[in-house]
Protein backbone atom coordinates (compact mmCIF):
# COMPACT_ATOMS: atom_id res chain seq x y z
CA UNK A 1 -48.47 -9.24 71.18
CA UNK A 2 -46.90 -7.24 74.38
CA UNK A 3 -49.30 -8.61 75.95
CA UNK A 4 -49.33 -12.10 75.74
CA UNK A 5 -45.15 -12.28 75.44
CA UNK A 6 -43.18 -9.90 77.45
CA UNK A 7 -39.83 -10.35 75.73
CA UNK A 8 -37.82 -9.06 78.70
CA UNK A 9 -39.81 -11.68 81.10
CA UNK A 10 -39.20 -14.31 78.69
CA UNK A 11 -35.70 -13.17 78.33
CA UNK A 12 -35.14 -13.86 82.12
CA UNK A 13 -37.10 -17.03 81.88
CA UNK A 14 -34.58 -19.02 79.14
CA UNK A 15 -31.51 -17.02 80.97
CA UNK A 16 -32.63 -19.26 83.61
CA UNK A 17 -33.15 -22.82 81.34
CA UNK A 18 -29.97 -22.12 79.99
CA UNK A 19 -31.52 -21.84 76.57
CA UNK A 20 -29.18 -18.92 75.92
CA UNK A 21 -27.50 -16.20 77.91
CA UNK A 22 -28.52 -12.18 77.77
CA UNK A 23 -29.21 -12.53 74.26
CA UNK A 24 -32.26 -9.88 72.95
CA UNK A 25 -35.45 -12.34 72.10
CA UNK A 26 -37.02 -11.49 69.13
CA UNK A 27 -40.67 -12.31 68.94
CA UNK A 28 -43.35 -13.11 65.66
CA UNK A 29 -46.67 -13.62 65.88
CA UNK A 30 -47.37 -16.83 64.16
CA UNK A 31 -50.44 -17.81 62.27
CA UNK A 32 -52.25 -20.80 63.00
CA UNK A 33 -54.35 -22.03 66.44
CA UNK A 34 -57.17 -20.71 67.66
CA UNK A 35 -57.70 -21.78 70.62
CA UNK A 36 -54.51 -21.35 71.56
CA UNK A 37 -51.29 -19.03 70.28
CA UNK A 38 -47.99 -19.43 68.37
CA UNK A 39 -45.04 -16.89 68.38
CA UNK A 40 -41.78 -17.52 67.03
CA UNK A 41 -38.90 -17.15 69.72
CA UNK A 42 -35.22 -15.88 68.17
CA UNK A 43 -32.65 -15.90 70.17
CA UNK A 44 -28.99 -16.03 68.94
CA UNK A 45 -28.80 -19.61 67.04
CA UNK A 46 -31.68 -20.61 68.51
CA UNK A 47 -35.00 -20.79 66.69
CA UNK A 48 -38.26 -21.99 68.74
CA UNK A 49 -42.06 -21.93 68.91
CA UNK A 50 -43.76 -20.80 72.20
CA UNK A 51 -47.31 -21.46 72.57
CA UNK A 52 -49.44 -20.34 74.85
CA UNK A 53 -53.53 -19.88 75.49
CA UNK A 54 -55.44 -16.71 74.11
CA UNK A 55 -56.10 -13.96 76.08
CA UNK A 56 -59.87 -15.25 76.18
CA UNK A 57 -58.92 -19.06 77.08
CA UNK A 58 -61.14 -22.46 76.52
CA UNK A 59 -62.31 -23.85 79.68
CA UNK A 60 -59.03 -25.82 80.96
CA UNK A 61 -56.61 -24.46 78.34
CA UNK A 62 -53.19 -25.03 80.38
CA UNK A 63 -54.41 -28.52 81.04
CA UNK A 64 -53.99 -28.90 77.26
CA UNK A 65 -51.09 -27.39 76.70
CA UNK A 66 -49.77 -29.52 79.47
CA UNK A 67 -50.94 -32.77 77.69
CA UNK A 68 -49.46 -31.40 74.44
CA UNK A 69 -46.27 -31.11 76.09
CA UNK A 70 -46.30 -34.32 77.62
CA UNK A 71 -47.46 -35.89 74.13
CA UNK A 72 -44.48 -34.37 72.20
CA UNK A 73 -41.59 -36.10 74.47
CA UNK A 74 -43.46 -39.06 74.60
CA UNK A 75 -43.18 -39.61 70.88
CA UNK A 76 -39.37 -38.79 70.55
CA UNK A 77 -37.41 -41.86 69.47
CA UNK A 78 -40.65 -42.97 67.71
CA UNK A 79 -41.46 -42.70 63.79
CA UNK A 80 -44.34 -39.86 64.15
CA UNK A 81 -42.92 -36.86 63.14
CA UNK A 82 -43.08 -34.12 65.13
CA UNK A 83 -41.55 -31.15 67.21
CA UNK A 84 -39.38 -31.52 69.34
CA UNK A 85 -40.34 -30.54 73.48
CA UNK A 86 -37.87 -27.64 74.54
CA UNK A 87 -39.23 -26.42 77.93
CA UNK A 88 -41.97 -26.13 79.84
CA UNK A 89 -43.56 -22.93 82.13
CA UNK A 90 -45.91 -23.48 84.74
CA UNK A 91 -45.02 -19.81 86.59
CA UNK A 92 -47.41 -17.60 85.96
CA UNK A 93 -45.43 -14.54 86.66
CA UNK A 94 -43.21 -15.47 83.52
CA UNK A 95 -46.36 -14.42 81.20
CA UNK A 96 -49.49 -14.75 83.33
CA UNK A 97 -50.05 -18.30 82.08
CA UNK A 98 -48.62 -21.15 81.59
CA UNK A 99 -46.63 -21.95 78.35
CA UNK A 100 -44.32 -24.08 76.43
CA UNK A 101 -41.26 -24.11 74.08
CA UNK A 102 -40.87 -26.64 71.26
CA UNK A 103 -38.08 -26.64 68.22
CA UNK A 104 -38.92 -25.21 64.97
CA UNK A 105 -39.61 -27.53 62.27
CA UNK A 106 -39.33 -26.95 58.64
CA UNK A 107 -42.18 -26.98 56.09
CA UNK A 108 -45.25 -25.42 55.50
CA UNK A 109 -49.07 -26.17 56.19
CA UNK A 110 -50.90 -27.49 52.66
CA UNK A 111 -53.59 -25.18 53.07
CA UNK A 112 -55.16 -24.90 49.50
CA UNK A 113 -54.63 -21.21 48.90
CA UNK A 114 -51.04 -21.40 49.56
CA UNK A 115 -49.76 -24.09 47.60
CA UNK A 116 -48.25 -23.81 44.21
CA UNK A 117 -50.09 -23.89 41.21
CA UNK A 118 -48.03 -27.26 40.63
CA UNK A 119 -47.85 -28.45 43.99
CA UNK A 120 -48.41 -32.41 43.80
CA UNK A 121 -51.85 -32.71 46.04
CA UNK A 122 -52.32 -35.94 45.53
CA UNK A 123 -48.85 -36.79 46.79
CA UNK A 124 -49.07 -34.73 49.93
CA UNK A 125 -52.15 -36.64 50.69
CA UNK A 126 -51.09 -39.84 50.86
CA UNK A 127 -48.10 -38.62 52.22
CA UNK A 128 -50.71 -37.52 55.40
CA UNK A 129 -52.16 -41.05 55.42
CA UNK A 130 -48.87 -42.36 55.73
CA UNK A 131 -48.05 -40.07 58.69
CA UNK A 132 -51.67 -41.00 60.63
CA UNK A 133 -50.78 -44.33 60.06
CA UNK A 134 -47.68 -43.96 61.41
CA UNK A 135 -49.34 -42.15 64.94
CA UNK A 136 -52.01 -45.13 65.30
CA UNK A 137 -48.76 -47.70 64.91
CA UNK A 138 -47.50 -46.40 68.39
CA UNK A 139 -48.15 -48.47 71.36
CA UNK A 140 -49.40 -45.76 73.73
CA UNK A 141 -48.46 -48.26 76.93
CA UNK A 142 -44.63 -48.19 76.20
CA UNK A 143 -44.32 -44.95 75.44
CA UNK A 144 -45.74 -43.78 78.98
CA UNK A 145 -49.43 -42.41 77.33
CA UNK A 146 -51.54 -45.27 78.69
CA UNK A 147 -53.40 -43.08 81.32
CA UNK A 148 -53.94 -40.50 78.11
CA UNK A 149 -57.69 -41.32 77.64
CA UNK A 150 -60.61 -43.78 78.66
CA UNK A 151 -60.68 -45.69 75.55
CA UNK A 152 -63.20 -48.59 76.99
CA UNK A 153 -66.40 -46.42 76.95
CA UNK A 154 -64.67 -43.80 74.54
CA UNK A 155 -67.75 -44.07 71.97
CA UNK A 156 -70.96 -44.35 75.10
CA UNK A 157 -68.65 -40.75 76.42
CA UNK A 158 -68.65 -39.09 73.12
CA UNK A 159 -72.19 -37.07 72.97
CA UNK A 160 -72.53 -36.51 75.99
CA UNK A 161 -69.27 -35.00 76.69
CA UNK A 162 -69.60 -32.34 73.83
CA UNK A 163 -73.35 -31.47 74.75
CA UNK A 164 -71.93 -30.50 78.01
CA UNK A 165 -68.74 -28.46 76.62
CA UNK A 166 -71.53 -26.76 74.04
CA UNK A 167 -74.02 -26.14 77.29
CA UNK A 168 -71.06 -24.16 78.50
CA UNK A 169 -70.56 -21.36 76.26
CA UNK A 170 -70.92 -18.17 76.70
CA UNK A 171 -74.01 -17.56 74.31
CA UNK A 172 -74.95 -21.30 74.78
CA UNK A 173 -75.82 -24.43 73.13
CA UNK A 174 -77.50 -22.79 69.92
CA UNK A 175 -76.42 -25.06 67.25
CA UNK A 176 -79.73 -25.81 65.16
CA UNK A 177 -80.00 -29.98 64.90
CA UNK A 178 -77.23 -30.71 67.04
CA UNK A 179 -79.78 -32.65 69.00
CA UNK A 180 -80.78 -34.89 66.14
CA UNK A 181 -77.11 -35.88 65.32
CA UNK A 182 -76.60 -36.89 68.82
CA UNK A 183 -79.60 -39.07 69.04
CA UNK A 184 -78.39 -40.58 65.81
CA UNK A 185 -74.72 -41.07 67.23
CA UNK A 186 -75.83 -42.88 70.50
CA UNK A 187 -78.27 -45.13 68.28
CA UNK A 188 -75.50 -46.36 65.90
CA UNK A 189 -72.32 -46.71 68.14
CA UNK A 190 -69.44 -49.24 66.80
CA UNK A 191 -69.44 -52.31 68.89
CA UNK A 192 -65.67 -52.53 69.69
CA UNK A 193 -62.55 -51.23 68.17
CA UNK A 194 -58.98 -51.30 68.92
CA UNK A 195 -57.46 -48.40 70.87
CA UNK A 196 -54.49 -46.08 69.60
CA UNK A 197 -53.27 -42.63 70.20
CA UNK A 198 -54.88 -40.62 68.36
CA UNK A 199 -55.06 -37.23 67.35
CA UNK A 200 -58.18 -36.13 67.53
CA UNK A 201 -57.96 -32.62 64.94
CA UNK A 202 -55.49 -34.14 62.12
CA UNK A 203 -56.47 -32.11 59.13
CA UNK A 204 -54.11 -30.10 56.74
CA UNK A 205 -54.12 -26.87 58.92
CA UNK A 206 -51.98 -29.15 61.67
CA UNK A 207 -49.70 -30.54 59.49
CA UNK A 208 -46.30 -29.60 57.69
CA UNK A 209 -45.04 -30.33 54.92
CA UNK A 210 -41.80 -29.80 52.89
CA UNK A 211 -39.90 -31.81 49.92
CA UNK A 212 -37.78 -35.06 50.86
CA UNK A 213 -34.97 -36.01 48.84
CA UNK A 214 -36.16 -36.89 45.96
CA UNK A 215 -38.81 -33.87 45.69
CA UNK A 216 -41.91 -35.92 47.35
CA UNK A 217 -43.37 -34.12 49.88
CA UNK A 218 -43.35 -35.60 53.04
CA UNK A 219 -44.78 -34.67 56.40
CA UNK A 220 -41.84 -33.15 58.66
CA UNK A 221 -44.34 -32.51 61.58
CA UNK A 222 -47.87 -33.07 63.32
CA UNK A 223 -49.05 -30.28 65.60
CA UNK A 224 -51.60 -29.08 67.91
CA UNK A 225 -52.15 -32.15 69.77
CA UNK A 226 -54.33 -30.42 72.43
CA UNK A 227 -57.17 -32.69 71.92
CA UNK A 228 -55.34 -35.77 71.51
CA UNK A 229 -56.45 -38.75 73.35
CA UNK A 230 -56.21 -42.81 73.77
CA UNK A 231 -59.23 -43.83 70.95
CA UNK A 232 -60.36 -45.00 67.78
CA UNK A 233 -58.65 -44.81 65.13
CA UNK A 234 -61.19 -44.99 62.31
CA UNK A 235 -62.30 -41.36 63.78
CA UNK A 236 -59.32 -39.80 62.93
CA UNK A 237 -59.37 -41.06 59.41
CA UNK A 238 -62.31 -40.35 58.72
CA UNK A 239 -62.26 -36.88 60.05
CA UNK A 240 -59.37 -35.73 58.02
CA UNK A 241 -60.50 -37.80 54.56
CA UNK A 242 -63.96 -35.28 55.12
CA UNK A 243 -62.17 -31.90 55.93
CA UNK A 244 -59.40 -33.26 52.76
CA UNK A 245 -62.05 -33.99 50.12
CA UNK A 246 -64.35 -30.60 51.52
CA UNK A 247 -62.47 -27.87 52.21
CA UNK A 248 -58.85 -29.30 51.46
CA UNK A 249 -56.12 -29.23 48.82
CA UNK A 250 -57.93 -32.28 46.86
CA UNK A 251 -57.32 -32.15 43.73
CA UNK A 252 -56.23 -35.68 42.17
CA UNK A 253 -56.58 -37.29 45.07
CA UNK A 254 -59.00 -39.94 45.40
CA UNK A 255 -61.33 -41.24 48.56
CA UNK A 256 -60.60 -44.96 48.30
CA UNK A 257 -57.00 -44.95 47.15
CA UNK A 258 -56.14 -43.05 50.42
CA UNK A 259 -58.80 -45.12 53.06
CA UNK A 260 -57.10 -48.58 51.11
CA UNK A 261 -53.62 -46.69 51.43
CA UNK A 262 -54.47 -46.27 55.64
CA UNK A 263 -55.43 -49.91 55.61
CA UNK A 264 -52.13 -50.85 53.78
CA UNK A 265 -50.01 -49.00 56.13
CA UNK A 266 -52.03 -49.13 59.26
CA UNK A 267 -52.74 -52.82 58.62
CA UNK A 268 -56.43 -52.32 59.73
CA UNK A 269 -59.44 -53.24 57.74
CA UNK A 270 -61.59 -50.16 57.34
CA UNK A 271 -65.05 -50.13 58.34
CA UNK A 272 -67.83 -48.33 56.58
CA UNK A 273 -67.22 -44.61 57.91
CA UNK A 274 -70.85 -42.74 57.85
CA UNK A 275 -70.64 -43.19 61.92
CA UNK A 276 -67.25 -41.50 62.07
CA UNK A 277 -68.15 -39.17 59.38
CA UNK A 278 -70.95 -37.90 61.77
CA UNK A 279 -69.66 -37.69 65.03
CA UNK A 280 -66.59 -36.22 63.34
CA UNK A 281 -68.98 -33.37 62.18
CA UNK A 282 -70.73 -32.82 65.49
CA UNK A 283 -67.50 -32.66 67.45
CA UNK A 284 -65.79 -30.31 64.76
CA UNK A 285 -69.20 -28.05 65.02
CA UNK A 286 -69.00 -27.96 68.57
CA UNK A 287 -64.85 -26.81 68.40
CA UNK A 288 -65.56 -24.12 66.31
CA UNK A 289 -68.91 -22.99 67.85
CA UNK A 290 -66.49 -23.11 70.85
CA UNK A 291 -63.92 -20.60 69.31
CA UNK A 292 -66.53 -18.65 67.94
CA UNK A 293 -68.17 -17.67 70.86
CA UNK A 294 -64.75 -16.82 72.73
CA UNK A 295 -63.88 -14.57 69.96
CA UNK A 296 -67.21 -12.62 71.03
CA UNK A 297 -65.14 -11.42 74.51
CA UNK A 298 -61.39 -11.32 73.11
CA UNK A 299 -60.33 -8.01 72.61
CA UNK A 300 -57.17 -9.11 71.01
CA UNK A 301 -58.92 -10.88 68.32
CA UNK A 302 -61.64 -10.39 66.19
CA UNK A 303 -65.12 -12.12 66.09
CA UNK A 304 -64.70 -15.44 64.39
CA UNK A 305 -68.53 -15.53 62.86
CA UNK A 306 -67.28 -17.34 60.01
CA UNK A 307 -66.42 -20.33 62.28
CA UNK A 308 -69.66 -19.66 63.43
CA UNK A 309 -71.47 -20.59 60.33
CA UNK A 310 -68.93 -22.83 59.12
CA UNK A 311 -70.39 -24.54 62.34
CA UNK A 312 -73.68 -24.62 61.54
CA UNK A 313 -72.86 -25.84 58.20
CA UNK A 314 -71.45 -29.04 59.53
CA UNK A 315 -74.34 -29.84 62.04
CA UNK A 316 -76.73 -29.33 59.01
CA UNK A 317 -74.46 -30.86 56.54
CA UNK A 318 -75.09 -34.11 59.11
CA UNK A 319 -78.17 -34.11 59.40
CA UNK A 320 -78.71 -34.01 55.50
CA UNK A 321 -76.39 -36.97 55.05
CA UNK A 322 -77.95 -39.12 57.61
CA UNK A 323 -81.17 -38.51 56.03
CA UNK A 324 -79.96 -39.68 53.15
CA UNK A 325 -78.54 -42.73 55.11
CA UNK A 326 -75.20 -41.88 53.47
């Protein structure tokens, strides 16, 4: 943790944003992010989150963190919910990279070994629709995110753009029958769609959630927005209704009550997702294959080579579905 986060460096750093004065800064490693890093910051009566990128970095990592910033005051004053922007670090003598500071939110993420035996699944579902819904309401143009994205050719960019990231790894594009996905993607594009800001990772892992008022759980706050972007919607649904109902906290939740409970709130008509399905696979492969291979040359982590399968998994889990035509 030294380091990433010198605590005496940092120490000077907030003396001089005025986000307290002399105080000792107390540091945790957070869990959480892979790409990037988490640590909680303590300081007096404050309580923040800094995040920063790994020691071993993806390929433009401050640019992200940069958008993530900008993203999170963009969508104060709206309904998404969200933490709040503290500061941001561009001087790399701080902590040899740049880095941000945003509040600390309540909750927890739903991941499915951490939830109580009665935790209400179902509930925090839906409860996750509602909150996607509430991110694709948001007109990107009046909250300043207009330039976010290229949402007119979004779908003709999509392959393309991730054969290229994959092309760049370290130990290359190796991902057996990523090739046949993509030539099924770019053969079954949607024709048009409506444009919204949209997440781009929304799963359970980059949520959380804690009990409202009357014991529901709600969603207090969507993070890691580093691949966020102006485009369609129906991706993001259907990418976090696949990683919900496969790897998720499931359990009494059902497929069309939450797509009809999306349409309800998002008042969009939902298409038939097997092309969203797909391309959310291939994209999610390519992530992780991403991390994977990083984790190969980070001495301050260790090597990820479950991601690495899990990878594999989802590029052969696509092309066994669209052989089915499912």
């Amino acid at each position: 943790m030294a380091s990433l986060v010198d605590p005496v460096r940092l120490g000077g750093w907030l003396d001089g944003q005025g986000l307290g004065s002399g105080e000792a800064v107390g540091l945790e490693s957070l869990s959480g992010g892979r790409s990037n890093v988490m640590y909680a910051v303590r300081r007096g009566a404050h309580d923040w989150v800094l995040r920063r990128p790994a020691a071993v970095a993806a390929e433009r990592a401050e640019d992200g963190l940069r958008r993530e910033y900008r993203i999170l005051r963009a969508l104060e004053g709206t309904g998404v919910p969200h933490p709040r922007a503290v500061a941001w670090c561009d001087d790399r003598e701080v902590l040899g990279s740049a880095f941000y500071l945003m509040s600390r939110v309540e909750g927890v993420a739903p991941m499915p070994d951490a939830l109580p035996a009665d935790a209400d699944r179902r509930a925090i579902g839906l409860a996750m629709v509602d909150a996607l819904a509430a991110l694709h309401s948001v007109d990107p143009y009046a909250v300043g995110l207009g330039d976010l994205g290229r949402p007119g050719d979004f779908h003709e960019r999509q392959v393309d753009r991730w054969l290229k990231q994959l092309a760049g790894y370290p130990g290359g594009g190796d991902l057996p029958g990523v090739d046949t996905v993509a030539a099924w993607l770019r053969a079954n594009r949607p024709r048009a769609f409506t444009p919204v800001l949209m997440h781009g990772d929304y799963h359970f892992g980059n949520v959380l959630v804690a009990p409202a008022e009357d014991g529901a759980p709600r969603v207090t706050a969507i993070v890691d927005w580093e691949t966020a972007t102006l485009g369609d919607p129906f991706l993001d649904l259907a990418a976090f209704l696949r990683i919900w109902f496969e790897t998720g906290p499931h359990q009494g939740s059902d497929w069309e009550e939450m797509a009809a409970r999306y349409g309800e709130r998002s008042g969009r008509k939902v298409p038939d997702l097997t092309y969203y399905i797909a391309l959310s696979r291939f994209r999610l492969a390519i992530l992780l294959e991403g991390i994977h291979q990083r984790s190969l040359h980070d001495p301050t982590r260790p090597p990820q080579t479950a991601l690495g399968a899990y990878a594999r998994r989802l590029v052969g889990d696509a092309v066994a579905d669209l052989g089915r035509g499912a």
